[in-house]
C-alpha atoms as a PDB file:
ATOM      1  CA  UNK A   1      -5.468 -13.165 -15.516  1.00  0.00           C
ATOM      2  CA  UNK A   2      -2.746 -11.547 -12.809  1.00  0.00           C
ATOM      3  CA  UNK A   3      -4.284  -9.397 -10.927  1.00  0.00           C
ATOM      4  CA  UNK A   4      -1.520  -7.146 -10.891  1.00  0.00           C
ATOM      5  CA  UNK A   5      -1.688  -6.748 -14.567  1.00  0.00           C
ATOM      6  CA  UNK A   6      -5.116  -6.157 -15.013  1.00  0.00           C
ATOM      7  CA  UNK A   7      -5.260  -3.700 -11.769  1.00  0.00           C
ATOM      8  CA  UNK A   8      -2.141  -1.461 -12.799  1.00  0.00           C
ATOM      9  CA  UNK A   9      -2.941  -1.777 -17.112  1.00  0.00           C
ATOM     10  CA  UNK A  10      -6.593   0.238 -15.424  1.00  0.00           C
ATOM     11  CA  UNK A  11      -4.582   2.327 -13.439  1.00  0.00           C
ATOM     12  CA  UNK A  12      -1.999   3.400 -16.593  1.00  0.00           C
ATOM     13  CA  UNK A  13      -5.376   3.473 -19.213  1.00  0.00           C
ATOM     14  CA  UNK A  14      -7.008   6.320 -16.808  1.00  0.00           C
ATOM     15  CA  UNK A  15      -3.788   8.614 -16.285  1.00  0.00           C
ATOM     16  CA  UNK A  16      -4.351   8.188 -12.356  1.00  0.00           C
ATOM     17  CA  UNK A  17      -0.291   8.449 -11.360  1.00  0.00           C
ATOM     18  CA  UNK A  18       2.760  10.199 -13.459  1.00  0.00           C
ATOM     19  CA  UNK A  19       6.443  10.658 -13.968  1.00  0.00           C
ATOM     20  CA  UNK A  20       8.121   7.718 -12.255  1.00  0.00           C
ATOM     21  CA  UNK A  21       4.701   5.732 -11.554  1.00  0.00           C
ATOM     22  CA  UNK A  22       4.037   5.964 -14.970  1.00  0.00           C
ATOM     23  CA  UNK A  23       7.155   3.909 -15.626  1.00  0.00           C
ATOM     24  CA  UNK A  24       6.362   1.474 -12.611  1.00  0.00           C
ATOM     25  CA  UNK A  25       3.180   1.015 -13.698  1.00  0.00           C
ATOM     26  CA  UNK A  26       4.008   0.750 -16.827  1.00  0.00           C
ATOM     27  CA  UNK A  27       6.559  -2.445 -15.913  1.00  0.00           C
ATOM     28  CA  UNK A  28       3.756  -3.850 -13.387  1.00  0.00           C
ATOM     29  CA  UNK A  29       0.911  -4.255 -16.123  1.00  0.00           C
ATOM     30  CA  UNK A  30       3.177  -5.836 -18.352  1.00  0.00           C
ATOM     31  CA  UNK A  31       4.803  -8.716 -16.073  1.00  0.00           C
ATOM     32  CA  UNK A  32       2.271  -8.380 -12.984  1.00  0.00           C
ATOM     33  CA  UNK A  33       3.745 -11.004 -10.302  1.00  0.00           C
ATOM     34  CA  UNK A  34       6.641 -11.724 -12.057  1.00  0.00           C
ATOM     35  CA  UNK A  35       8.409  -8.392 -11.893  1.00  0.00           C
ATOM     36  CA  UNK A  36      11.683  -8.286 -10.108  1.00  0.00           C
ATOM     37  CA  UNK A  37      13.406  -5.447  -8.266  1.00  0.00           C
ATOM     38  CA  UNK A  38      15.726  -5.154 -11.094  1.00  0.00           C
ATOM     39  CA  UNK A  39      13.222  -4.287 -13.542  1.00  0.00           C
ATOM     40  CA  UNK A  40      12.237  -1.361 -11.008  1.00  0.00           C
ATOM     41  CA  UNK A  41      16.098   0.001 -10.136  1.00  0.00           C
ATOM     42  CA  UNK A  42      16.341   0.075 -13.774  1.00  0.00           C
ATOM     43  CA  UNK A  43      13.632   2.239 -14.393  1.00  0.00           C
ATOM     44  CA  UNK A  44      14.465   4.361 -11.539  1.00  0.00           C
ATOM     45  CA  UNK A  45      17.945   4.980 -13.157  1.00  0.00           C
ATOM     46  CA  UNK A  46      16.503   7.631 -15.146  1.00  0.00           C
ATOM     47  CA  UNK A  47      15.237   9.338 -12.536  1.00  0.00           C
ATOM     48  CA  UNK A  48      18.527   8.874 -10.795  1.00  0.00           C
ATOM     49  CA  UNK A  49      16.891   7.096  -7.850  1.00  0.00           C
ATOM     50  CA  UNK A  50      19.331   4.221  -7.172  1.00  0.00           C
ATOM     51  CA  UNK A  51      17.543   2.499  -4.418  1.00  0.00           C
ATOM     52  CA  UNK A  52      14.095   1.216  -3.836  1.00  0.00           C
ATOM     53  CA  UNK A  53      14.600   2.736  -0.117  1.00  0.00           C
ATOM     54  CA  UNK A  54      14.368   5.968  -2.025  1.00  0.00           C
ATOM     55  CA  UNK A  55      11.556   5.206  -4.067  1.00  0.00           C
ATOM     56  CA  UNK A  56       9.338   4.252  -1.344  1.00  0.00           C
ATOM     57  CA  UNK A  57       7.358   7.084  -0.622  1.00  0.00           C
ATOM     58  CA  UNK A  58       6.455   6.759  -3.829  1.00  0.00           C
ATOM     59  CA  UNK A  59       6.116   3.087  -3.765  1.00  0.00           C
ATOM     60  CA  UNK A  60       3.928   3.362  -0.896  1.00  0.00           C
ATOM     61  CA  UNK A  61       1.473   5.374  -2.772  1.00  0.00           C
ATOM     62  CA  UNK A  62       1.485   3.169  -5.551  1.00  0.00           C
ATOM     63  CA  UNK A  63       0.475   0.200  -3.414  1.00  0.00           C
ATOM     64  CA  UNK A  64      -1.931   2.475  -1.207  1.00  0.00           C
ATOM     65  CA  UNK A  65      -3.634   3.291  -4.541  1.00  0.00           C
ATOM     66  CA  UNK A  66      -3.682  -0.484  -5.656  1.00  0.00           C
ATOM     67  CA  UNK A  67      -5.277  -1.545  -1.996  1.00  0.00           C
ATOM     68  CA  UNK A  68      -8.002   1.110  -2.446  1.00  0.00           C
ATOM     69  CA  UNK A  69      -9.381   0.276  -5.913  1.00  0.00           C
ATOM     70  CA  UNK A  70      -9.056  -3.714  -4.418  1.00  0.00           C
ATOM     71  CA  UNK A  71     -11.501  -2.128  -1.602  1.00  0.00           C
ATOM     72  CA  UNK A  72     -14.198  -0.457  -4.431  1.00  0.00           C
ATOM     73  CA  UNK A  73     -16.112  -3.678  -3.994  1.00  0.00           C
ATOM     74  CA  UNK A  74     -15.625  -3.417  -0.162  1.00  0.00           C
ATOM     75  CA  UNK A  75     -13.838  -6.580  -0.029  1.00  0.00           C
ATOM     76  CA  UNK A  76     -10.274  -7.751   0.023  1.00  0.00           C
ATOM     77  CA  UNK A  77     -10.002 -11.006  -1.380  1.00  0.00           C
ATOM     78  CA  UNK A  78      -7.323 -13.949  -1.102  1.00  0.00           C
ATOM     79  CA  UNK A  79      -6.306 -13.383  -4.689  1.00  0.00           C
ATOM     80  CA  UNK A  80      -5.925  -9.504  -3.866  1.00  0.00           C
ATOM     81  CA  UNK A  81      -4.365 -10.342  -0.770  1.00  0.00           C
ATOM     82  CA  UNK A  82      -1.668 -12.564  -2.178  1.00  0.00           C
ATOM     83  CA  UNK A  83      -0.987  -9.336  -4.700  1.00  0.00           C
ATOM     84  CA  UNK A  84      -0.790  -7.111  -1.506  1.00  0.00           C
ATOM     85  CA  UNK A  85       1.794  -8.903   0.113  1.00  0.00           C
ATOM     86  CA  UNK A  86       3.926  -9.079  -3.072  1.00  0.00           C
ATOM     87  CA  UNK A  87       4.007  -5.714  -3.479  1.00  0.00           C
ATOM     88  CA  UNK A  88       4.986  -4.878  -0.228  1.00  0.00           C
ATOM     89  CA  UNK A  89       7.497  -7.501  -0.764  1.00  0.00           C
ATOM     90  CA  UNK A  90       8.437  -6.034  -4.219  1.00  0.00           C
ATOM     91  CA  UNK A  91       9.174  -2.612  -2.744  1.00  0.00           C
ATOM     92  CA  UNK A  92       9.982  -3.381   0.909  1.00  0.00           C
ATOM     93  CA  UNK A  93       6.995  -1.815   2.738  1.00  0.00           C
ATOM     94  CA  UNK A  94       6.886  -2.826   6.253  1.00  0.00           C
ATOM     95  CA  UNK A  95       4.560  -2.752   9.155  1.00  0.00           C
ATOM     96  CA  UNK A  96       3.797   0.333   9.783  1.00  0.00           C
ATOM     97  CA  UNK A  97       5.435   2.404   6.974  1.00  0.00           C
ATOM     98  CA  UNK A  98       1.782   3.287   6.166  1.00  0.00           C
ATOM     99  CA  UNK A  99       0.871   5.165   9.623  1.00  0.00           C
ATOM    100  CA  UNK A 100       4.500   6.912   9.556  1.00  0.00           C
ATOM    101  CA  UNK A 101       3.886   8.443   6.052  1.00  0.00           C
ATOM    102  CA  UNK A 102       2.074  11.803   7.286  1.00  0.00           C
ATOM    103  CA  UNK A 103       0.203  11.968   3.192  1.00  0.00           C
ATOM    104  CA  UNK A 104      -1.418   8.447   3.913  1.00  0.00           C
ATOM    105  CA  UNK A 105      -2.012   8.060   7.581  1.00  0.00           C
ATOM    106  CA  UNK A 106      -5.523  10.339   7.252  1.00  0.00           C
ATOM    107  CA  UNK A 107      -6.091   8.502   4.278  1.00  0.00           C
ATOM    108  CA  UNK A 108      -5.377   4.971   5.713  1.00  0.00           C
ATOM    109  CA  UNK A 109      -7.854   5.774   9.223  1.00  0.00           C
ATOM    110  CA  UNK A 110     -11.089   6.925   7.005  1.00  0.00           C
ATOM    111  CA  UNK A 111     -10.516   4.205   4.656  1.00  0.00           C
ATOM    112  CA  UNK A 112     -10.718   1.708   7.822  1.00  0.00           C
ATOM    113  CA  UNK A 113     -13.305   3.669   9.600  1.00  0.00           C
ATOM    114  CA  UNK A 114     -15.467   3.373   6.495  1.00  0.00           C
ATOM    115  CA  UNK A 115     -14.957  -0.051   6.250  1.00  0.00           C
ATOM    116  CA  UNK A 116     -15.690  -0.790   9.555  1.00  0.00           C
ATOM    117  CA  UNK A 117     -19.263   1.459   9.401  1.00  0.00           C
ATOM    118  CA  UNK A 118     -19.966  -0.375   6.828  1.00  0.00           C
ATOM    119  CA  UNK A 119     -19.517  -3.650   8.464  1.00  0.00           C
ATOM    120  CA  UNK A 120     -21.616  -2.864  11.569  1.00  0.00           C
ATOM    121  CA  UNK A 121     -23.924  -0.214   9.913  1.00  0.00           C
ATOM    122  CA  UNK A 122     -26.196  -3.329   7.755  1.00  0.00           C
ATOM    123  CA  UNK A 123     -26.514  -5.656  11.648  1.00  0.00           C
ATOM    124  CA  UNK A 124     -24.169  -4.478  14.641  1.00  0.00           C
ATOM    125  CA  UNK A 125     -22.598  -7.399  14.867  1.00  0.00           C
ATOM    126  CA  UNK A 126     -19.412  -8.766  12.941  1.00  0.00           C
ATOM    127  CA  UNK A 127     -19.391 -12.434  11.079  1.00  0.00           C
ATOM    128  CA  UNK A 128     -16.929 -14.762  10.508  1.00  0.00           C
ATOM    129  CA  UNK A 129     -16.861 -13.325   7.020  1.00  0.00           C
ATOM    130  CA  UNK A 130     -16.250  -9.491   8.313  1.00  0.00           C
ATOM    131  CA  UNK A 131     -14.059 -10.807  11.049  1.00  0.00           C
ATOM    132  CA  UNK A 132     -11.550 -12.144   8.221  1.00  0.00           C
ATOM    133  CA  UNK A 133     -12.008  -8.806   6.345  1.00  0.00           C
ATOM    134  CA  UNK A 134     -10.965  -6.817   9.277  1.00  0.00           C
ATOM    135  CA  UNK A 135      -7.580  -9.476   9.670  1.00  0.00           C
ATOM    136  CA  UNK A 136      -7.090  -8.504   5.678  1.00  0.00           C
ATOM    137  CA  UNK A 137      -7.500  -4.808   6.246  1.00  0.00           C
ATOM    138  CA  UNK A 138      -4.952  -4.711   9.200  1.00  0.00           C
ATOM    139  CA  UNK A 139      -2.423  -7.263   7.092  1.00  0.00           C
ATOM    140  CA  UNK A 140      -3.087  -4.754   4.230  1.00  0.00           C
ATOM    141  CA  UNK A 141      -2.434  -1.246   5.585  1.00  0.00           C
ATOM    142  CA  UNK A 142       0.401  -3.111   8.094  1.00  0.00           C
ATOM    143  CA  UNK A 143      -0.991  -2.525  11.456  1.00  0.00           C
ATOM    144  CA  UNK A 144      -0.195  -4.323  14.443  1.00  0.00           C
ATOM    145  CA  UNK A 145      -3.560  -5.044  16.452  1.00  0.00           C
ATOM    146  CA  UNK A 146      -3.285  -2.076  18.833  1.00  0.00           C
ATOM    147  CA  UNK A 147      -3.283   0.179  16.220  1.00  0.00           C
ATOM    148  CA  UNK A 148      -5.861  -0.979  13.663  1.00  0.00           C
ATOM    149  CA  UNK A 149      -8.183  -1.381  17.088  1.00  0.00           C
ATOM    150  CA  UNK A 150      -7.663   2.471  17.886  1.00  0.00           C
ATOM    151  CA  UNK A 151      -8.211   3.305  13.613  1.00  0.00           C
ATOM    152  CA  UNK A 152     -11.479   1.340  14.254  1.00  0.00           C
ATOM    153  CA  UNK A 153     -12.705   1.951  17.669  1.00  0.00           C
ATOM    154  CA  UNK A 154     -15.110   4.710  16.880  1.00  0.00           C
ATOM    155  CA  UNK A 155     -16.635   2.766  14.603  1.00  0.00           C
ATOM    156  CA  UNK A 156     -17.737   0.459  17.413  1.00  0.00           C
ATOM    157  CA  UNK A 157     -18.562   2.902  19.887  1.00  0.00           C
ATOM    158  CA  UNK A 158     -21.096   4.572  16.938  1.00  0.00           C
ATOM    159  CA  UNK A 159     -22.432   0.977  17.092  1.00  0.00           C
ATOM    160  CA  UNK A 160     -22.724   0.703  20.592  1.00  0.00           C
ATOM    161  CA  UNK A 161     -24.732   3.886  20.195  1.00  0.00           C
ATOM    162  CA  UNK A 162     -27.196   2.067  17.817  1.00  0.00           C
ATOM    163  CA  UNK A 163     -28.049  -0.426  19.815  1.00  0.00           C
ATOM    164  CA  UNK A 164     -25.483  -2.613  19.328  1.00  0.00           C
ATOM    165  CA  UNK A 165     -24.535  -5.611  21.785  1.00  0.00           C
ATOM    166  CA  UNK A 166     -20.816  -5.235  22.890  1.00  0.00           C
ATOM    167  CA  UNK A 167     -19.911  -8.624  22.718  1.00  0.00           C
ATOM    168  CA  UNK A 168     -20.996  -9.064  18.753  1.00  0.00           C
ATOM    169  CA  UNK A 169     -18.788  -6.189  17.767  1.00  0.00           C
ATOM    170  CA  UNK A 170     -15.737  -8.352  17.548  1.00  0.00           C
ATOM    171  CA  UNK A 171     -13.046  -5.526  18.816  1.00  0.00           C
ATOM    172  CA  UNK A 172     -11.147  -4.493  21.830  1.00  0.00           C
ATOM    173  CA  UNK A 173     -11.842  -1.133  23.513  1.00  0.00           C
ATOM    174  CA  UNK A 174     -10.214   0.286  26.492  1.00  0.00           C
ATOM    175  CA  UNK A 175     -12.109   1.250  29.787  1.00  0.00           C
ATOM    176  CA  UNK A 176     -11.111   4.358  29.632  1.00  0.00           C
ATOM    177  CA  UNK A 177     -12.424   4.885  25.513  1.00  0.00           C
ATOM    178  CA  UNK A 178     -15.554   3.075  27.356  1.00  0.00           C
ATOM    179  CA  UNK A 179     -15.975   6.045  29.704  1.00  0.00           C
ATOM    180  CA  UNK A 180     -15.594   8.613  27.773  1.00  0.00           C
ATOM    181  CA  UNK A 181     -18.066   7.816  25.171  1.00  0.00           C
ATOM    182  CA  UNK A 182     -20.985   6.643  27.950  1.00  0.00           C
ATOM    183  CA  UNK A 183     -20.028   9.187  30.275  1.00  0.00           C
ATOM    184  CA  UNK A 184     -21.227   7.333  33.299  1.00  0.00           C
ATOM    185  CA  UNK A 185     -19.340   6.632  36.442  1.00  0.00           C
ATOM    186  CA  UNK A 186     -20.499   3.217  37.233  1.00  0.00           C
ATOM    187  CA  UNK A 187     -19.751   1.063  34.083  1.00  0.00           C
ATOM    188  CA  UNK A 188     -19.639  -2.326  36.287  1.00  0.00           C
ATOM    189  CA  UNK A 189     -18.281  -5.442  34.867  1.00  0.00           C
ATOM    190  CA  UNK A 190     -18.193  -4.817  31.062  1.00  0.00           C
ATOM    191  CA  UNK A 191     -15.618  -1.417  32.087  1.00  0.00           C
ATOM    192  CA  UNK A 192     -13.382  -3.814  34.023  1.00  0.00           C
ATOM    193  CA  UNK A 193     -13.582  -6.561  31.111  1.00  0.00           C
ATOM    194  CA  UNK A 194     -12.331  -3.924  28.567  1.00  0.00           C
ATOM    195  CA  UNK A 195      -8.794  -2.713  30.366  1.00  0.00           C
ATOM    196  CA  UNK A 196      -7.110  -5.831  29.394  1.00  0.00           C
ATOM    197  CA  UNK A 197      -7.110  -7.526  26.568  1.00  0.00           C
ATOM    198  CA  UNK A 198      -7.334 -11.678  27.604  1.00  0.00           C
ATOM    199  CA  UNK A 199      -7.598 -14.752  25.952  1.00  0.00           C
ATOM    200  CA  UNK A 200     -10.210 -15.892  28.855  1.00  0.00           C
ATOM    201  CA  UNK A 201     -12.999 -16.840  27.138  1.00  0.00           C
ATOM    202  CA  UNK A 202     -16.037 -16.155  29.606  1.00  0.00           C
ATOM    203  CA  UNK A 203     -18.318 -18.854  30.811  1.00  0.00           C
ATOM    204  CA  UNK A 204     -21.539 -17.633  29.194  1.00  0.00           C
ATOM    205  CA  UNK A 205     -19.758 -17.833  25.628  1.00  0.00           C
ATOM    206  CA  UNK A 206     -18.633 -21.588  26.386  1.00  0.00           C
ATOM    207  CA  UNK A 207     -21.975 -22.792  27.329  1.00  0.00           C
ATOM    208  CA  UNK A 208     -23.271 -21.262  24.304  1.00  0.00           C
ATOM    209  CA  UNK A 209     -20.652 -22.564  21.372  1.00  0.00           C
ATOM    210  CA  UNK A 210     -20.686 -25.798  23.167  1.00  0.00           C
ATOM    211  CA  UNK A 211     -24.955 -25.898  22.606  1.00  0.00           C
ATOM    212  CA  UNK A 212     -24.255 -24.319  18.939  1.00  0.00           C
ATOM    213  CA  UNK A 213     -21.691 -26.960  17.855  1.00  0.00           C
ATOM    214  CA  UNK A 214     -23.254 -29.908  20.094  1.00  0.00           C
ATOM    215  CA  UNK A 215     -20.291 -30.501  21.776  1.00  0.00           C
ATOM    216  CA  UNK A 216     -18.415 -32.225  19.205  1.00  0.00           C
ATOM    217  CA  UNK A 217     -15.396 -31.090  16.895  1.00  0.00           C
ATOM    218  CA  UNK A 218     -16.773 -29.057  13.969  1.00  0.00           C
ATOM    219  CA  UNK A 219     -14.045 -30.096  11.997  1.00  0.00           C
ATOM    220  CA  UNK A 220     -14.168 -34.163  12.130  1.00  0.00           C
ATOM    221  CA  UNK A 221     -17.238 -35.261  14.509  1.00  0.00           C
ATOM    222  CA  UNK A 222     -14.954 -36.005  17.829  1.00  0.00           C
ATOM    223  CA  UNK A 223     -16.725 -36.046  21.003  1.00  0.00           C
ATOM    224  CA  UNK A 224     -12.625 -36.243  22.623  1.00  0.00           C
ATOM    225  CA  UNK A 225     -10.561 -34.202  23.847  1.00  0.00           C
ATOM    226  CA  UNK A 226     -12.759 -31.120  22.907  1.00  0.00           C
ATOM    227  CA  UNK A 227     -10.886 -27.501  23.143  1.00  0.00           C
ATOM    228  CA  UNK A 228     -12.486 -23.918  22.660  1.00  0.00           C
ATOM    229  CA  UNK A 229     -10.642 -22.629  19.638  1.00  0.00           C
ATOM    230  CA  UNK A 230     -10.509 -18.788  18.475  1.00  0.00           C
ATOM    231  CA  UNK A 231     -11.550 -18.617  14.611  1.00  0.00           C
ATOM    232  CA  UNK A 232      -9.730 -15.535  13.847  1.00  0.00           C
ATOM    233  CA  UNK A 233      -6.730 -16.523  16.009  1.00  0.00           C
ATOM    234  CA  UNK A 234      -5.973 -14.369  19.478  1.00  0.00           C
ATOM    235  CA  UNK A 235      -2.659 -13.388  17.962  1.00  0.00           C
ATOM    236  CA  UNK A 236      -4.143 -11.842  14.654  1.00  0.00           C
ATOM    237  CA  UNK A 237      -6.810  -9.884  16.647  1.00  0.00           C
ATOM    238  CA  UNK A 238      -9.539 -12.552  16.808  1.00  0.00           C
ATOM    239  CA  UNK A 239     -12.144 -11.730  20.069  1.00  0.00           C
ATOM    240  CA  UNK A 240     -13.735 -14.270  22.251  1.00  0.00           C
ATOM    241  CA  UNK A 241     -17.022 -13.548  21.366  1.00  0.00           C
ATOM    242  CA  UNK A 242     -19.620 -16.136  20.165  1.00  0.00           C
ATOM    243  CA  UNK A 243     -19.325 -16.094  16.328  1.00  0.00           C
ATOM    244  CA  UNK A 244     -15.282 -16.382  16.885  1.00  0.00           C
ATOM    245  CA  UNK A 245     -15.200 -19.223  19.184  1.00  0.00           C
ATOM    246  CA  UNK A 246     -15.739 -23.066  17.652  1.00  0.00           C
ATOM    247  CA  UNK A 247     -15.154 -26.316  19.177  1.00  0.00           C
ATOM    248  CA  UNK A 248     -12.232 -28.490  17.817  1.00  0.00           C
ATOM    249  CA  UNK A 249     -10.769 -31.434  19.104  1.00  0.00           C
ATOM    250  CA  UNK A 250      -7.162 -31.243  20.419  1.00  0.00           C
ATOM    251  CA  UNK A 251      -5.816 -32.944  17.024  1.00  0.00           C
ATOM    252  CA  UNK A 252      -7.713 -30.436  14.825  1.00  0.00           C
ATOM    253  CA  UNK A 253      -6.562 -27.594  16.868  1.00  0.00           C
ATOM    254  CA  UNK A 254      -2.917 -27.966  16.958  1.00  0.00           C
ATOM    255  CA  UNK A 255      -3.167 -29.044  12.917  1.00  0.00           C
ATOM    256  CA  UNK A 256      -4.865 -25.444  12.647  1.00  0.00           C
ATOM    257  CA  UNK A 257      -2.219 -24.025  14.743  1.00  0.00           C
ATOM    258  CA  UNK A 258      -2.562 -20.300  13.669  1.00  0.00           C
ATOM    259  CA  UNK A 259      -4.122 -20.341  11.199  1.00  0.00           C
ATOM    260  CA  UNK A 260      -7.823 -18.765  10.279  1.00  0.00           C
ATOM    261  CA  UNK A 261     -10.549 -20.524  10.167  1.00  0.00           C
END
């Protein structure tokens, strides 16, 4: 079944939004993916809104409320994904719009602060599995990587206060966020490591993938031409700790290019 229509026919059936959400709604449960932005200027006629630029404050809601009840199983999966990204598409939400509307942005930082409790609360560490959550929740809210790392950073730094080891945390915190929260003066090397963020991938990490994945591709069984690839990609916020570094061979890495995994 679209997801779109089963998510928004729930959200209609329990009287959750009104007046012109009703009517959006109303259009989105009954042709899901395959509503156009003519069906929605045509509804907004009525309400003599003659642009979807008008309309989305609204339409940011609507979405914002769709993303949240995708989160009640704390999970954002591909198939919810796919309906995320159409609906931004549908009503022109871009990176960012999220954080500049001043109703959401609270909303928005405990919803990713929960999430990432949640994530380091059951181990302190983050999986490959949680590491491609967090990619979803920053694609999802439209966050570039700077600012879904300061939504989340006191999330880690609770974790660091549990026990946790920094390098399983999977994030990127700033010497100076560092300080503040140990209060010390002498922080050493892991202060220095955290004021900028590098794809250098320390020794200590290499020697352990390479003993993890035997020093072969994971992908095909090469022994040649063996490259340290990021799992959650640099670009798209990936770390270079342990569980985000693999080995591939130099023709499985560039056929991965960017992608995850």
């Amino acid at each position: 079944m679209d997801l779109i229509k089963k998510t928004f026919g729930y959200i209609i059936s329990f009287n959750i939004i009104d007046d012109s959400l009703i009517d959006i709604g109303q259009i989105l449960s009954n042709k899901g993916i395959n509503t156009s932005r003519q069906d929605c200027l045509e509804i907004l006629k009525s309400y003599k809104i003659d642009s979807l630029q008008k309309f989305k404050p609204l339409a940011l809601k609507l979405v914002f409320l769709f993303i949240k009840i995708s989160l009640k199983d704390n999970l954002i999966s591909d198939e919810e994904l796919k309906s995320i990204r159409f609906l931004k598409l549908l009503f022109d939400i871009e990176e960012g719009d999220f954080l500049n509307d001043k109703h959401l942005s609270k909303e928005v930082s405990s919803i990713i602060k929960l999430q990432l409790d949640l994530m380091y609360q059951d181990d302190n560490y983050i999986d490959k599995d949680e590491s491609i959550h967090k990619v979803n929740l920053q694609e999802a809210f439209g966050l570039n990587y700077d600012e879904f790392a300061q939504l989340g950073n006191q999330a880690a730094l609770d974790a660091l206060e549990r026990g946790a080891d920094w390098v399983d945390l999977d994030t990127y915190i700033t010497g100076d966020e560092y300080e503040k929260w140990s209060n010390t003066e002498s922080l050493g090397s892991i202060t220095n490591s955290l004021d900028t963020r590098s794809r250098q991938i320390s020794q200590e990490v290499k020697d352990s993938v390479w003993n993890r994945d035997g020093g072969v591709c994971v992908e095909c069984g090469s022994n040649e031409n063996i490259e340290f690839d990021h799992i959650i990609p640099f670009s798209k916020g990936g770390s270079n700790t342990y569980r985000n570094i693999q080995l591939l061979c130099e023709s499985c890495n560039r056929s991965k290019s960017d992608n995850i995994g």
